[in-house]
Protein backbone atom coordinates (compact mmCIF):
# COMPACT_ATOMS: atom_id res chain seq x y z
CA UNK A 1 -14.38 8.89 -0.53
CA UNK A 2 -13.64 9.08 -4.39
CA UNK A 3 -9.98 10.00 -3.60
CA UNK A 4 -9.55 7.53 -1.11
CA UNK A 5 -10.65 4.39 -3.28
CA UNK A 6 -8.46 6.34 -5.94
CA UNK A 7 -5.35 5.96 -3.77
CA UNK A 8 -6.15 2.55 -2.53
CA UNK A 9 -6.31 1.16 -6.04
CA UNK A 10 -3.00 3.09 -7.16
CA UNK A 11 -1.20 0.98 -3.62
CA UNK A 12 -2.41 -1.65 -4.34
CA UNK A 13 -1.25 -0.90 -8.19
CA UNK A 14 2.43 -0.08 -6.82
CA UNK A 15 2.41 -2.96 -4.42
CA UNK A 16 1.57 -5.60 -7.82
CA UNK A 17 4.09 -3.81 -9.57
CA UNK A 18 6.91 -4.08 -6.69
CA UNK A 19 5.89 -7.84 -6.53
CA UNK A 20 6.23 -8.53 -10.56
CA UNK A 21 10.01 -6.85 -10.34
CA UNK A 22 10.92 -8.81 -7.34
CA UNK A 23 10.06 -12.28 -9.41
CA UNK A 24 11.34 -10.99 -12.24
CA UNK A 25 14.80 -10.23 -10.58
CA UNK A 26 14.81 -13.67 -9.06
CA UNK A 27 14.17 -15.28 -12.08
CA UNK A 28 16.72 -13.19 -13.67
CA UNK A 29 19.48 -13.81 -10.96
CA UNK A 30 19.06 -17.84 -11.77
CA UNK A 31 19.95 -17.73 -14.87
């Protein structure tokens, strides 16, 4: 049960991180 709620915080983690680059990229690409 530990583990698990380990891994779901490190997805969800990953899945903030993914987000962050994809704005930043966009944001990037208009200027």
């Amino acid at each position: 049960m530990d583990e698990w709620s380990r891994l779901h915080i490190i997805c969800q983690l990953c899945v903030v991180q993914g987000l962050v680059v994809l704005v930043v990229g966009v944001q990037l690409s208009e200027w």
